[in-house]
PDB file of N, CA and C in Angstrom:
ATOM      1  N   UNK A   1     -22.390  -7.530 -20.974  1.00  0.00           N
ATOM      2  CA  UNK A   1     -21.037  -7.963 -20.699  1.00  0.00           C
ATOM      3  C   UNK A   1     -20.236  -6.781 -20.153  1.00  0.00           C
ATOM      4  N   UNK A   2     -19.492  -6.828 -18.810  1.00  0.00           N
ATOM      5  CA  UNK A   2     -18.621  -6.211 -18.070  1.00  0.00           C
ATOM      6  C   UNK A   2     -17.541  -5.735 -19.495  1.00  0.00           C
ATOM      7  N   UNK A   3     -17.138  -4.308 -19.484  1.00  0.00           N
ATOM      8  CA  UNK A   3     -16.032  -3.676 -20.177  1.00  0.00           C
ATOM      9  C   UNK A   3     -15.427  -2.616 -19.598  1.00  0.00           C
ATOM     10  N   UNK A   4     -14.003  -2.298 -19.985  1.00  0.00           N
ATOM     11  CA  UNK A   4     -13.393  -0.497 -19.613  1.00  0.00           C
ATOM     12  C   UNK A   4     -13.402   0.533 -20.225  1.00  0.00           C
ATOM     13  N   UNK A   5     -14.175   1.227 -19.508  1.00  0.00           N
ATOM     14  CA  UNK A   5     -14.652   2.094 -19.985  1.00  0.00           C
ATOM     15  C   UNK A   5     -13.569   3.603 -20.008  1.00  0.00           C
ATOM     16  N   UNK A   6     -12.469   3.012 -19.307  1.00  0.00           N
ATOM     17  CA  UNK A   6     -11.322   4.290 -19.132  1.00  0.00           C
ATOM     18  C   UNK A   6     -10.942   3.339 -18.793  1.00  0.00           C
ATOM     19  N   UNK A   7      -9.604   4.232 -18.545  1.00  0.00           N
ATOM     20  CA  UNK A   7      -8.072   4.402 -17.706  1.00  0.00           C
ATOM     21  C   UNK A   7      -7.331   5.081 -17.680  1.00  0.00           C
ATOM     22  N   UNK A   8      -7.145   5.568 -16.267  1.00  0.00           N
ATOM     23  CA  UNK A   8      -6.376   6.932 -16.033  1.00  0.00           C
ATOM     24  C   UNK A   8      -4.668   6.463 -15.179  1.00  0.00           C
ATOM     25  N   UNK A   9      -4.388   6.691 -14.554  1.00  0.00           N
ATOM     26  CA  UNK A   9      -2.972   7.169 -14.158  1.00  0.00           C
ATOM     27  C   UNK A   9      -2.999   7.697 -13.239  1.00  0.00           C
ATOM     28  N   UNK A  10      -2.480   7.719 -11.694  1.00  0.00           N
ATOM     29  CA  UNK A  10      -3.089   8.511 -10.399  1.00  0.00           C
ATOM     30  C   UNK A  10      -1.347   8.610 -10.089  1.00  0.00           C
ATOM     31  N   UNK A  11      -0.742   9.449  -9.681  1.00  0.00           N
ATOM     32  CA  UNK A  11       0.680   9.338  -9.353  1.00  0.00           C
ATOM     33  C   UNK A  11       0.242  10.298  -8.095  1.00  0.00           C
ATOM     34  N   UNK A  12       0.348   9.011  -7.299  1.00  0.00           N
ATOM     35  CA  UNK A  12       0.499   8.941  -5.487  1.00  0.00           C
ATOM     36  C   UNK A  12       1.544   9.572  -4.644  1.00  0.00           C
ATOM     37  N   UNK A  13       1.782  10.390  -3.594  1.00  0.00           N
ATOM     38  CA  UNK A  13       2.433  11.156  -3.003  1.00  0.00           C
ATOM     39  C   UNK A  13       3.703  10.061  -2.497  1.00  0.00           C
ATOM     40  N   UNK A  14       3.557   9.071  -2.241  1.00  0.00           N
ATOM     41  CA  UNK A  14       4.785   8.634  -1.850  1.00  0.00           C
ATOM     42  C   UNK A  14       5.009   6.985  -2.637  1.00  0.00           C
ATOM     43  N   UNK A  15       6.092   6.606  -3.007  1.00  0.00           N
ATOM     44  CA  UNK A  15       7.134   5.803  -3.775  1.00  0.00           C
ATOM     45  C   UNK A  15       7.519   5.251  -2.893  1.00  0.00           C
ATOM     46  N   UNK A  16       7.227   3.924  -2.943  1.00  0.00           N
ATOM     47  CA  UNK A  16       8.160   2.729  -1.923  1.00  0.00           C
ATOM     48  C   UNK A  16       9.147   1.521  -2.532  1.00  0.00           C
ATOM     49  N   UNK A  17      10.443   1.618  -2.437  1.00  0.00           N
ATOM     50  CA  UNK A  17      10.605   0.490  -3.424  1.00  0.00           C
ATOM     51  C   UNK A  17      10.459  -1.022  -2.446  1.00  0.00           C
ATOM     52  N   UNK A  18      10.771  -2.021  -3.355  1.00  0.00           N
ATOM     53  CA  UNK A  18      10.081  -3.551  -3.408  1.00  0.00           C
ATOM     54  C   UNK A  18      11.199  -3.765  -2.117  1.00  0.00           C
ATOM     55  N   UNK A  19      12.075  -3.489  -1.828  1.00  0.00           N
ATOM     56  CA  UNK A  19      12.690  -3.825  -0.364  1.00  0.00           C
ATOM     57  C   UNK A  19      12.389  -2.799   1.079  1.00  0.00           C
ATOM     58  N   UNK A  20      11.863  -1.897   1.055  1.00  0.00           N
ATOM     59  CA  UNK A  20      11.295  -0.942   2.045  1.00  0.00           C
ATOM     60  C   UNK A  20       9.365  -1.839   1.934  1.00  0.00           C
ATOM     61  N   UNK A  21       9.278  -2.300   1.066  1.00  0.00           N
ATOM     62  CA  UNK A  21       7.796  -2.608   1.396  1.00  0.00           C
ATOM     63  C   UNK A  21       7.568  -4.366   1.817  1.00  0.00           C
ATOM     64  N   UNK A  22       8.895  -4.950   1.605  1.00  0.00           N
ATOM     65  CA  UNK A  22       9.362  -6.404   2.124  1.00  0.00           C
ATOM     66  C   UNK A  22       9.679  -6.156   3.477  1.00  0.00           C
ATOM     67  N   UNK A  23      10.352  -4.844   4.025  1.00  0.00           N
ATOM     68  CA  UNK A  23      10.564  -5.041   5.382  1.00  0.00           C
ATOM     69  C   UNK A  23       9.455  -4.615   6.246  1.00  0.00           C
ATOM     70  N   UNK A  24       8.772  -3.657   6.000  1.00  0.00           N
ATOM     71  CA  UNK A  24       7.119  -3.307   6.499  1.00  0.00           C
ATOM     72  C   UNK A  24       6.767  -4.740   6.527  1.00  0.00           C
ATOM     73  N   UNK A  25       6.699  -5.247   5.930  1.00  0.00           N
ATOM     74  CA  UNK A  25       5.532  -6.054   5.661  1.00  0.00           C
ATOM     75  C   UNK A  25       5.825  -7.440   6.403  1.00  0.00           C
ATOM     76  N   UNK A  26       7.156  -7.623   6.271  1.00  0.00           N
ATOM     77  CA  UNK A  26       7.750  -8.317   7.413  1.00  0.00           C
ATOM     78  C   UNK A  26       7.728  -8.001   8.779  1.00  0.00           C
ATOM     79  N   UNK A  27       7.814  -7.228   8.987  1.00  0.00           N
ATOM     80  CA  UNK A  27       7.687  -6.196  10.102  1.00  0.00           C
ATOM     81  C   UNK A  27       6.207  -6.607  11.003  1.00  0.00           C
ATOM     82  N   UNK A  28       5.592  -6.322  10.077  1.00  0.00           N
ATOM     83  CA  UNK A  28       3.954  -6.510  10.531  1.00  0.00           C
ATOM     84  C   UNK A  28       3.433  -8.035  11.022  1.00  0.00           C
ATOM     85  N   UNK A  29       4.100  -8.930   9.787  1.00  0.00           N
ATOM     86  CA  UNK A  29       3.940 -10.583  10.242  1.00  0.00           C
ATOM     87  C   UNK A  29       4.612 -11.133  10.828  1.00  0.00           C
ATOM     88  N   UNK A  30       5.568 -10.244  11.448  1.00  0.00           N
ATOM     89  CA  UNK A  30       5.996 -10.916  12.687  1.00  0.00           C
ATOM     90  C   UNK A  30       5.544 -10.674  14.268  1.00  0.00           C
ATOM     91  N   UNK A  31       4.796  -9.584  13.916  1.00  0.00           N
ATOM     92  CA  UNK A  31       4.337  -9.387  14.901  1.00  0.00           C
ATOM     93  C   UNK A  31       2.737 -10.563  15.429  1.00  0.00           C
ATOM     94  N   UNK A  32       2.400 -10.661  14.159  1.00  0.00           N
ATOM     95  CA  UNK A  32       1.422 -11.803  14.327  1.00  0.00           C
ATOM     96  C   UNK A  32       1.478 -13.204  14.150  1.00  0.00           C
ATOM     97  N   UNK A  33       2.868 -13.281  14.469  1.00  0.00           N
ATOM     98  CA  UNK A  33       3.626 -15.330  14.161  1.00  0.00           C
ATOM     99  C   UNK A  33       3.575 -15.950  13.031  1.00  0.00           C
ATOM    100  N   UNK A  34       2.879 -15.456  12.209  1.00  0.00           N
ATOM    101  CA  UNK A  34       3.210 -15.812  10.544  1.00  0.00           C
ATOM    102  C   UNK A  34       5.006 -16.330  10.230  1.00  0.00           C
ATOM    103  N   UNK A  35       5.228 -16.041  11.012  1.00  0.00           N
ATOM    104  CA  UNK A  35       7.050 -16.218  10.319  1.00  0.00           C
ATOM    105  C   UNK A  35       7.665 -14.840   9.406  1.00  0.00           C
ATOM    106  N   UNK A  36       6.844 -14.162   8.990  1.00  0.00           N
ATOM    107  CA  UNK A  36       7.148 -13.372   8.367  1.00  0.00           C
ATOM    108  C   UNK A  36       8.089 -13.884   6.512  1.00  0.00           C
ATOM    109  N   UNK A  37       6.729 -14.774   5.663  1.00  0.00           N
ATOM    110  CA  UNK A  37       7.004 -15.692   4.854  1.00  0.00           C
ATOM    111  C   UNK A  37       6.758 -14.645   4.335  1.00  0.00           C
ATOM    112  N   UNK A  38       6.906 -13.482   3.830  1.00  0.00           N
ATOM    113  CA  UNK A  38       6.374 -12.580   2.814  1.00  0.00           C
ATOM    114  C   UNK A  38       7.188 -12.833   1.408  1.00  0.00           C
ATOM    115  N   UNK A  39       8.113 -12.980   1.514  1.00  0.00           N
ATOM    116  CA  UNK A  39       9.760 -13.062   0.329  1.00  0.00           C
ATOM    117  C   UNK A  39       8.967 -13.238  -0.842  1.00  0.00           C
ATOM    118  N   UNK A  40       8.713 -14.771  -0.757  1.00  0.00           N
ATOM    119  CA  UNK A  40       8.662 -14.972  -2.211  1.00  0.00           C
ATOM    120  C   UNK A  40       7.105 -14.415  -3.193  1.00  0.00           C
ATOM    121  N   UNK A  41       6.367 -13.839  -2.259  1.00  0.00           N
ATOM    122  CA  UNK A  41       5.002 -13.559  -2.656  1.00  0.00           C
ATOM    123  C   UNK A  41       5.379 -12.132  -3.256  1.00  0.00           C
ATOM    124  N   UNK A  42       6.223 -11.352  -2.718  1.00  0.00           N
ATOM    125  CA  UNK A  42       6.088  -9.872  -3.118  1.00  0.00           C
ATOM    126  C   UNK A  42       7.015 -10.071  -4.225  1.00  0.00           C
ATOM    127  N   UNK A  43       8.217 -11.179  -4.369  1.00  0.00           N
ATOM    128  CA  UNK A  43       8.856 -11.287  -5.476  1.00  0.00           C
ATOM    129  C   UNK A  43       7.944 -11.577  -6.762  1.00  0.00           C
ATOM    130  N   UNK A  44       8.024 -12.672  -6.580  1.00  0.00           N
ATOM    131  CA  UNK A  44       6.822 -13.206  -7.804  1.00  0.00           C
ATOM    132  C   UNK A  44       6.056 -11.908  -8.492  1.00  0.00           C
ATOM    133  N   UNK A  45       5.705 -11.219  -7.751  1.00  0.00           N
ATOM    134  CA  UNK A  45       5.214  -9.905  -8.725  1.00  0.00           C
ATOM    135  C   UNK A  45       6.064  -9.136  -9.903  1.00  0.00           C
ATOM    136  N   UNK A  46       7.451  -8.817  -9.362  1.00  0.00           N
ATOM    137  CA  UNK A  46       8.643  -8.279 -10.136  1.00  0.00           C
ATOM    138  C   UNK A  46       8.123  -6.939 -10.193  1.00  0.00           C
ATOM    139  N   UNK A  47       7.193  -6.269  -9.159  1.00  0.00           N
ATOM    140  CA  UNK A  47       6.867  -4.701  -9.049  1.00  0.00           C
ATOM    141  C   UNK A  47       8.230  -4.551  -8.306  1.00  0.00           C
ATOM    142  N   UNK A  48       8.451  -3.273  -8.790  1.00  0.00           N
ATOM    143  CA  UNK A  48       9.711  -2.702  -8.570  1.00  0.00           C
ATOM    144  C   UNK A  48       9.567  -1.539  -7.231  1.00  0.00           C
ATOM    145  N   UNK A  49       8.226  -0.899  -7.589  1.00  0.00           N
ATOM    146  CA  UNK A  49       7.792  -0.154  -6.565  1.00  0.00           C
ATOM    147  C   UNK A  49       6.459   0.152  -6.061  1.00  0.00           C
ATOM    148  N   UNK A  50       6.188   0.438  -5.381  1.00  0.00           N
ATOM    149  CA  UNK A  50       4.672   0.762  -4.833  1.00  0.00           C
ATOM    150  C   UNK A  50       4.072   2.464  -4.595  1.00  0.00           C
ATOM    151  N   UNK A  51       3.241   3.060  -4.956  1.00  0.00           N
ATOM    152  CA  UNK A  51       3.076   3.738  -4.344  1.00  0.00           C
ATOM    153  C   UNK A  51       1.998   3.751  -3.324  1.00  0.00           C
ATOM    154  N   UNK A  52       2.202   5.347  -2.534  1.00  0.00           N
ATOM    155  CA  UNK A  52       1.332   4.552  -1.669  1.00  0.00           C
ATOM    156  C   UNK A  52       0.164   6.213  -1.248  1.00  0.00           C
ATOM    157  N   UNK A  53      -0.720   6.244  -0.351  1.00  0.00           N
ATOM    158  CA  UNK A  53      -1.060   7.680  -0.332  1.00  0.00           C
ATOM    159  C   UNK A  53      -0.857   8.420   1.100  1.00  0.00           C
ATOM    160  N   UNK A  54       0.002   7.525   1.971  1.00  0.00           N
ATOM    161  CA  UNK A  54       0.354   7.811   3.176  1.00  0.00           C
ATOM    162  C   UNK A  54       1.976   7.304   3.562  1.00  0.00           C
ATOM    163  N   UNK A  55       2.507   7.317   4.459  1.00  0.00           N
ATOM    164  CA  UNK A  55       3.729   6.676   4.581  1.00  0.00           C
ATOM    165  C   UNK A  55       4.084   5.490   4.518  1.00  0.00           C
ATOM    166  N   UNK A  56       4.480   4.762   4.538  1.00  0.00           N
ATOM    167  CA  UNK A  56       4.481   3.309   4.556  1.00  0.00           C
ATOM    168  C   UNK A  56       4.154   2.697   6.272  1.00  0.00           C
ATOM    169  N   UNK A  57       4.608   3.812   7.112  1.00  0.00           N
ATOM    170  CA  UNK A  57       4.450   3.450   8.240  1.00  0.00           C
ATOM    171  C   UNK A  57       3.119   3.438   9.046  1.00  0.00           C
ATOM    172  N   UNK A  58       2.634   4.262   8.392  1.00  0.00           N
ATOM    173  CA  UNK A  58       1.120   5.009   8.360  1.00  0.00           C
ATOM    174  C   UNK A  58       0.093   3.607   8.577  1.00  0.00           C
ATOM    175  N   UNK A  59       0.266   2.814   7.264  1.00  0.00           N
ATOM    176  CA  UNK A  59      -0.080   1.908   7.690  1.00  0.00           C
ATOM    177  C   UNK A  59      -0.396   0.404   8.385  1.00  0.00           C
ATOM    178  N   UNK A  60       0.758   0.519   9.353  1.00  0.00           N
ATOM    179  CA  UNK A  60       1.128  -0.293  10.799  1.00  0.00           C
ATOM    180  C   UNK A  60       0.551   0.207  11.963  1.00  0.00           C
ATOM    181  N   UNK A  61       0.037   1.503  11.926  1.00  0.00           N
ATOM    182  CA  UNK A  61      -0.677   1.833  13.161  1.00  0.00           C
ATOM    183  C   UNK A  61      -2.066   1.205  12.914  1.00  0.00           C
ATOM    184  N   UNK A  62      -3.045   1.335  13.966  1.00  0.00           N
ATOM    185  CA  UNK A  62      -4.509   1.074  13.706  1.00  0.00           C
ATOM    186  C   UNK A  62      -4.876   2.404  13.825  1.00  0.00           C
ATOM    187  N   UNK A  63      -5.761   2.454  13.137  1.00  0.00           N
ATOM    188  CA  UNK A  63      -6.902   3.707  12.805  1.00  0.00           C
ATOM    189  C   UNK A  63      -8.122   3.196  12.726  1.00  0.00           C
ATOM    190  N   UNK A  64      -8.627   3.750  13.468  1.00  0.00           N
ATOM    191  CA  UNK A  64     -10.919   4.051  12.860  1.00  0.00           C
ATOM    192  C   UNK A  64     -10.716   3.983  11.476  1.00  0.00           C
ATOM    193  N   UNK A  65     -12.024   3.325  11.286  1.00  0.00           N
ATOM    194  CA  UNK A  65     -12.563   3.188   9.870  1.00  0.00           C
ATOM    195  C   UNK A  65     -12.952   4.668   9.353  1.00  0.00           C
ATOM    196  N   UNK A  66     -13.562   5.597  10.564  1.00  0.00           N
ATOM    197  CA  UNK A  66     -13.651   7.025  10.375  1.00  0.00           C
ATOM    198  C   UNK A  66     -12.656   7.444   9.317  1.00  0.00           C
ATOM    199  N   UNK A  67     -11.341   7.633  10.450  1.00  0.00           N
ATOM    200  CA  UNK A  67      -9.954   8.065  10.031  1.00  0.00           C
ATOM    201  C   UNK A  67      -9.719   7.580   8.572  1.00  0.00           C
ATOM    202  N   UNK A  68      -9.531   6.202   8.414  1.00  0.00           N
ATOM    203  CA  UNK A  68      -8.955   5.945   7.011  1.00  0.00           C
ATOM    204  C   UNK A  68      -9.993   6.068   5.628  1.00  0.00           C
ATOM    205  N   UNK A  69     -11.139   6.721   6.594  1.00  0.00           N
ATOM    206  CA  UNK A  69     -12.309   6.934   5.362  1.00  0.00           C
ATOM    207  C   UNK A  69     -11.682   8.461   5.229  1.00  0.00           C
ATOM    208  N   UNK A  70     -11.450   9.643   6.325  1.00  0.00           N
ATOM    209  CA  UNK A  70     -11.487  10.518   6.036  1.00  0.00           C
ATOM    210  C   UNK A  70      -9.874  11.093   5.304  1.00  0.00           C
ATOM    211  N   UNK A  71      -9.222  10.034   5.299  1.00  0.00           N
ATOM    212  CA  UNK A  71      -7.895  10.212   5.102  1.00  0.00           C
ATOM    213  C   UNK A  71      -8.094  10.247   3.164  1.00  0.00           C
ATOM    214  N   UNK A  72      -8.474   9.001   2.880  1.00  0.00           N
ATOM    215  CA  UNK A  72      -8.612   8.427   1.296  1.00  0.00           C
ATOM    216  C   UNK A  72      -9.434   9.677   0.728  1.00  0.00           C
ATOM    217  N   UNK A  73     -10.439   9.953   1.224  1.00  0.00           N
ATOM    218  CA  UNK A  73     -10.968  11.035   0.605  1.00  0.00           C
ATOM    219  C   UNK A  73     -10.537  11.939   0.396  1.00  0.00           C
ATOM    220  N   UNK A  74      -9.425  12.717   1.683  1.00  0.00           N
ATOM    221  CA  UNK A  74      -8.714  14.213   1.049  1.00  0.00           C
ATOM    222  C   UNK A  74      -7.853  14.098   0.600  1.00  0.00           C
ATOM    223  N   UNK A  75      -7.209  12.676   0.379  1.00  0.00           N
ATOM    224  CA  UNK A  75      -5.870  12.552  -0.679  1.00  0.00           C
ATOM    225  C   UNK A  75      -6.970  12.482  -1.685  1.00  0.00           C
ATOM    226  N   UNK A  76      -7.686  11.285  -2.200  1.00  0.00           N
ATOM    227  CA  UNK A  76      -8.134  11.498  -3.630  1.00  0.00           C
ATOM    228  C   UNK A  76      -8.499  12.378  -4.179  1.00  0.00           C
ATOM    229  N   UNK A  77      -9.380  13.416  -3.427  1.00  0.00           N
ATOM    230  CA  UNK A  77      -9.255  14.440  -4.123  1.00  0.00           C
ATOM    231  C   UNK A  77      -8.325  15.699  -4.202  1.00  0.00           C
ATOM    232  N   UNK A  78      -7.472  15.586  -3.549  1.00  0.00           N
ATOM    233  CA  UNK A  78      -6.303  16.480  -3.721  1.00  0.00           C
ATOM    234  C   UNK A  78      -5.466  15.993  -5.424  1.00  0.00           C
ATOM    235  N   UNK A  79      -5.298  14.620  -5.449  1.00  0.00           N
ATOM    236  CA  UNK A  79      -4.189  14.316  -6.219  1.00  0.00           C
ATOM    237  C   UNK A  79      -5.257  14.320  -7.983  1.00  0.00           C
ATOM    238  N   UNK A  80      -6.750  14.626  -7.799  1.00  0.00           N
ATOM    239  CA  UNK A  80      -7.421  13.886  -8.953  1.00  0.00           C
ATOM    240  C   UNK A  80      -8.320  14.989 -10.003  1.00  0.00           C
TER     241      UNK A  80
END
């Protein structure tokens, strides 16, 4: 039977609150005709904030799978 075996705590270089990550995110689905229905999905959570390990903007560009492999790796181990 699946169990946890830990839990740790990772405090991420950058803090987004729940209305800077509603307008990204809006931002993004409108660009792809969705309507940009995000509202009530990110509410329903009642997260207050996000962190994140790049800018928020960071991730609206496209990047290589390279890139965002080599990116995750030198943050995780910087912050761990």
């Amino acid at each position: 039977m699946p169990f946890i075996a830990a839990v740790s705590k990772i405090q991420f270089p950058f803090k987004v609150d729940r209305a800077d990550v509603k307008a990204q995110a809006r931002s993004l689905l409108l660009r792809i005709s969705t309507g940009g229905q995000t509202d009530p999905h990110l509410d329903i959570t009642e997260i207050v904030t996000r962190n994140f390990c790049k800018l928020i903007t960071y991730y609206a560009e496209p990047n290589a799978f390279v890139q965002n492999y080599n990116d995750y790796i030198s943050i995780h181990w910087s912050i761990t």
